[in-house]
N, C-alpha and C. Protein backbone atom coordinates (compact mmCIF):
# COMPACT_ATOMS: atom_id res chain seq x y z
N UNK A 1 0.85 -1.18 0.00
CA UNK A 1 0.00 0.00 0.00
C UNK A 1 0.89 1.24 0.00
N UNK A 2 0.49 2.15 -0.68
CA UNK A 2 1.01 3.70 -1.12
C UNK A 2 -0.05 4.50 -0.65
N UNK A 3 0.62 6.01 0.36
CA UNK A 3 -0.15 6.96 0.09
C UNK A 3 1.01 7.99 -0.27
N UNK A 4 -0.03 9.05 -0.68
CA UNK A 4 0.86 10.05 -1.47
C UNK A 4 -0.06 11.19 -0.83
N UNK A 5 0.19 12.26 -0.50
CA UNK A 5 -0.75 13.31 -0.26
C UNK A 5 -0.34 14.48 0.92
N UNK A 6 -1.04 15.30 1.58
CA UNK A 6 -0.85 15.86 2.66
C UNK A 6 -2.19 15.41 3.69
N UNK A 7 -1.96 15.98 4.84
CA UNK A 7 -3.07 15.89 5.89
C UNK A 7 -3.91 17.06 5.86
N UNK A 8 -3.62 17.67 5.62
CA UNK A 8 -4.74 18.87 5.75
C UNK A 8 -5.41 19.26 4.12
N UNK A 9 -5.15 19.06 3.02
CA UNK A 9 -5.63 18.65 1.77
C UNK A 9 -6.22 17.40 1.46
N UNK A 10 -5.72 16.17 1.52
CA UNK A 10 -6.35 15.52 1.31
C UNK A 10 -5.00 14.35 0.45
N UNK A 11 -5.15 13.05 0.37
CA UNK A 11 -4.34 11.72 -0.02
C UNK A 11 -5.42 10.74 -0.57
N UNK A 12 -3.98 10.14 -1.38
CA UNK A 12 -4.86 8.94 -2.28
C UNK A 12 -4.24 8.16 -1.92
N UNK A 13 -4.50 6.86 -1.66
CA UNK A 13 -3.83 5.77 -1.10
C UNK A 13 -4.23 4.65 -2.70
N UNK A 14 -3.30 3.70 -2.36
CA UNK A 14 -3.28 2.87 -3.53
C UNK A 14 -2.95 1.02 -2.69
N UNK A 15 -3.94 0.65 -3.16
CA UNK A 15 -4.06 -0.83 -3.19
C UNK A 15 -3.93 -2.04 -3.69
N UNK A 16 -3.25 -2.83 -4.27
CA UNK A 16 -3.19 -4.36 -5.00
C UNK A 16 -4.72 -5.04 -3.89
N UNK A 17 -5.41 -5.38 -4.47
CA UNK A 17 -6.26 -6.57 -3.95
C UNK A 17 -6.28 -8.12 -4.59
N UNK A 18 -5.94 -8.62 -3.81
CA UNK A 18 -5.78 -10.16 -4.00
C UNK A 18 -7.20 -10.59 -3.95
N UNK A 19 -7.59 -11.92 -5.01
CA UNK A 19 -8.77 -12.55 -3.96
C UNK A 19 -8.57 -13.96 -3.49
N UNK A 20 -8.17 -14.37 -3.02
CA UNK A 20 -7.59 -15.74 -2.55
C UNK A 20 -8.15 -16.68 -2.77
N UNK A 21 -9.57 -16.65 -3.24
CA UNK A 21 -9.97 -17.87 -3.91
C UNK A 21 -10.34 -17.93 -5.39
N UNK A 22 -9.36 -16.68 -6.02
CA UNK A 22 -9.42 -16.69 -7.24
C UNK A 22 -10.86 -16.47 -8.09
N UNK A 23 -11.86 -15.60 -7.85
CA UNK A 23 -13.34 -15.36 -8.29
C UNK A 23 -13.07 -14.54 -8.94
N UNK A 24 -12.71 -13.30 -9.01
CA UNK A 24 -12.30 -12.43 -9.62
C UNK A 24 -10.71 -12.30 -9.88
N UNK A 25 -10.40 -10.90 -10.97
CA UNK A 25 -9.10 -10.58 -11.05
C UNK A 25 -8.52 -10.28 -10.21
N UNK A 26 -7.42 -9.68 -10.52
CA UNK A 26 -6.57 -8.76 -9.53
C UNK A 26 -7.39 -7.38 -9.93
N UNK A 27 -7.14 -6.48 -9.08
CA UNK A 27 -7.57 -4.97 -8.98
C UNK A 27 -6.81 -4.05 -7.79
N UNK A 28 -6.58 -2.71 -8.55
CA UNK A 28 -6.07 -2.07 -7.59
C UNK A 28 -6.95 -1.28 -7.25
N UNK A 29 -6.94 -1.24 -5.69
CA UNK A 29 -8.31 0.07 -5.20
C UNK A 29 -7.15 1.34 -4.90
N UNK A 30 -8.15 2.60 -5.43
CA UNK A 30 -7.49 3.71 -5.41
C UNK A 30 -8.80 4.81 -4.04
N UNK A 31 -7.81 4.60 -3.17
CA UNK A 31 -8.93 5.46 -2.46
C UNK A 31 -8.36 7.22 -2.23
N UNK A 32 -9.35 7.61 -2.29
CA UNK A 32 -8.87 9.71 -2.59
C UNK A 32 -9.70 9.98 -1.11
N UNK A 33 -9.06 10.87 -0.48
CA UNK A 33 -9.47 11.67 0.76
C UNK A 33 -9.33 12.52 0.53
N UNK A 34 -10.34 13.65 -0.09
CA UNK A 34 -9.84 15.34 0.71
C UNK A 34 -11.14 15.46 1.57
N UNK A 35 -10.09 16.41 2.63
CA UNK A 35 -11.12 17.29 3.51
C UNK A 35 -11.97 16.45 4.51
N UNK A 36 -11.81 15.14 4.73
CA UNK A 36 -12.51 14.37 5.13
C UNK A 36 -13.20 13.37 4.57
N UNK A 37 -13.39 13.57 3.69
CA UNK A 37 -14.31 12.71 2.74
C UNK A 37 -13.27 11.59 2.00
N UNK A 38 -14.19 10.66 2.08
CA UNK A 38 -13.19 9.59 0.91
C UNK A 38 -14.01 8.56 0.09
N UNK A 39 -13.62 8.54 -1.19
CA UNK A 39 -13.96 8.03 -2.22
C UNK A 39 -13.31 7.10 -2.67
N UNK A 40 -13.33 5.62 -3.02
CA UNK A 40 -13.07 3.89 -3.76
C UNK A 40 -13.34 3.71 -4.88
N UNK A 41 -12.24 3.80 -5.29
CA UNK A 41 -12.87 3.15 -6.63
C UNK A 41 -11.79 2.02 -6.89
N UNK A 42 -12.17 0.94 -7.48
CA UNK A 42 -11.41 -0.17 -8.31
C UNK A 42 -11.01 -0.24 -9.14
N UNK A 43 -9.81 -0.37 -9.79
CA UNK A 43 -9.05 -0.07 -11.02
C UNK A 43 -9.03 -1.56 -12.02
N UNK A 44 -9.42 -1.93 -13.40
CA UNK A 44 -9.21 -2.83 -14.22
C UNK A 44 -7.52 -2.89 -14.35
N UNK A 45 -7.19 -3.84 -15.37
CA UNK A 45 -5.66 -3.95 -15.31
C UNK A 45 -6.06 -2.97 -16.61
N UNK A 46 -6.98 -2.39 -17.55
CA UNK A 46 -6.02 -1.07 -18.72
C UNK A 46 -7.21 -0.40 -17.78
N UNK A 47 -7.85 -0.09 -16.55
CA UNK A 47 -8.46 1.21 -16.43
C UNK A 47 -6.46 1.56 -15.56
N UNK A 48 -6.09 0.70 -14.89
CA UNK A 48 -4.66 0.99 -14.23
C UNK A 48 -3.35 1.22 -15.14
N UNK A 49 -3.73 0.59 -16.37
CA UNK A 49 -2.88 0.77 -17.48
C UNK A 49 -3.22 2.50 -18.42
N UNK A 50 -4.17 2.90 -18.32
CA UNK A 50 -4.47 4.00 -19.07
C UNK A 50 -4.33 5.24 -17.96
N UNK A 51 -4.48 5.05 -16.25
CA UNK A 51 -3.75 5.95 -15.29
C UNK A 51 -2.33 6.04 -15.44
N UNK A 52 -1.44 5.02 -15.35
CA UNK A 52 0.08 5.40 -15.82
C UNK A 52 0.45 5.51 -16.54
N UNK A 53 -0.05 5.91 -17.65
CA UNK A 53 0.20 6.54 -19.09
C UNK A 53 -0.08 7.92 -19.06
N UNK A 54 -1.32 8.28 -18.43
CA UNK A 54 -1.48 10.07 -17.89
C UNK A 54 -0.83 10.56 -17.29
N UNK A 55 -0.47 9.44 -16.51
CA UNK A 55 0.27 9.73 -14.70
C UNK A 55 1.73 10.55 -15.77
N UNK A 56 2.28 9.56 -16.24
CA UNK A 56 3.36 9.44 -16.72
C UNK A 56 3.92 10.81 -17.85
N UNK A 57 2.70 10.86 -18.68
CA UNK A 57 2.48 11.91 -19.47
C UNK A 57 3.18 13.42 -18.57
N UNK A 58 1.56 13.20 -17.49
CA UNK A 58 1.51 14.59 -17.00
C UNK A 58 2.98 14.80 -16.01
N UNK A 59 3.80 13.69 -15.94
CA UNK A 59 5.65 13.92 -15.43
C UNK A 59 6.63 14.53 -16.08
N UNK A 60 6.49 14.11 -17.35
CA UNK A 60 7.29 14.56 -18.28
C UNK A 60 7.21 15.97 -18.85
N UNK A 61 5.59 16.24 -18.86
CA UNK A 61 5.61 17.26 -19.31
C UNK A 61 5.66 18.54 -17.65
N UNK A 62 5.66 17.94 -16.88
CA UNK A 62 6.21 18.75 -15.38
C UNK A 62 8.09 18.88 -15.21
N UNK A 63 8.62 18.15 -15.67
CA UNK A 63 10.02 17.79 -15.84
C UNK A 63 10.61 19.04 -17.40
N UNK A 64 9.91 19.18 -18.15
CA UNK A 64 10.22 19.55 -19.47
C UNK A 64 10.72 21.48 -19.40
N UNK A 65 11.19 21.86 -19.82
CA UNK A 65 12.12 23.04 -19.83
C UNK A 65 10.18 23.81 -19.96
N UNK A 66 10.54 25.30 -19.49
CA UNK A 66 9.06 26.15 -19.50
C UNK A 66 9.06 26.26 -21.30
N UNK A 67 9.57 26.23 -21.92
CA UNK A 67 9.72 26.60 -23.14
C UNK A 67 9.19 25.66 -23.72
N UNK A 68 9.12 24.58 -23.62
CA UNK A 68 8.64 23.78 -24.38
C UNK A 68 7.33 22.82 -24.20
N UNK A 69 6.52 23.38 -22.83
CA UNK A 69 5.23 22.98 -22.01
C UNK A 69 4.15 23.64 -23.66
N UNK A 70 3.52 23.01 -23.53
CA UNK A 70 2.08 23.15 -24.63
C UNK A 70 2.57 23.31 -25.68
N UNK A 71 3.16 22.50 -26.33
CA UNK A 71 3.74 22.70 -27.95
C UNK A 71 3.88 21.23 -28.60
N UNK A 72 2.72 20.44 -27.66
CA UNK A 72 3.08 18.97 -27.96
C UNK A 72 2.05 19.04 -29.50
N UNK A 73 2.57 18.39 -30.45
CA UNK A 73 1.79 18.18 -31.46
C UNK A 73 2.67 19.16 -32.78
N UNK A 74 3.15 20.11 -32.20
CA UNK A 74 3.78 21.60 -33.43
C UNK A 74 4.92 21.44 -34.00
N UNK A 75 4.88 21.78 -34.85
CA UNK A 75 5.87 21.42 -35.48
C UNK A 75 6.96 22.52 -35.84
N UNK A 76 8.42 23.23 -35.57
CA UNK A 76 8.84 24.23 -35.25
C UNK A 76 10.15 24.20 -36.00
C-alpha cells in the first residue's frame, strides 16, 4: 500500500487486492481523501494501465524546460 498526499488537503492511497480464492481478477483500489471525505474506486488492469500513461504523461511534461510545455503536437 502507497499513500501520497498531505493531511490537511487531502491523499490517495493505492491498493493491489488479492482474492484468494481466485473469483475475480486482480484490482487495484485507489482510495482519494480530501477534507474528510473519501472516495473507492477499483481499477481494471487497462483502467490501471491507461492511469500510468497520464500519470506518466503529466511527469514529463512537469520535468520539461518552460519553453517547451504546450507545444506537444507543433511542429517548429
Amino acid at each position: 500500500m502507497a499513500t501520497i498526499g498531505r493531511e490537511r488537503t487531502g491523499w490517495i492511497s493505492v491498493q493491489l487486492l488479492i482474492d484468494r480464492f481466485a473469483r475475480r481478477d486482480l484490482a487495484v483500489k485507489l482510495d482519494t481523501t480530501r477534507y474528510g471525505a473519501t472516495q473507492a474506486v477499483l481499477l481494471s488492469e487497462a483502467q490501471l494501465t491507461r492511469l500510468i500513461e497520464e500519470l506518466t504523461e503529466a511527469r514529463q511534461a512537469m520535468r520539461a524546460p518552460a519553453s517547451w510545455r504546450g507545444r506537444k503536437g507543433e511542429n517548429r
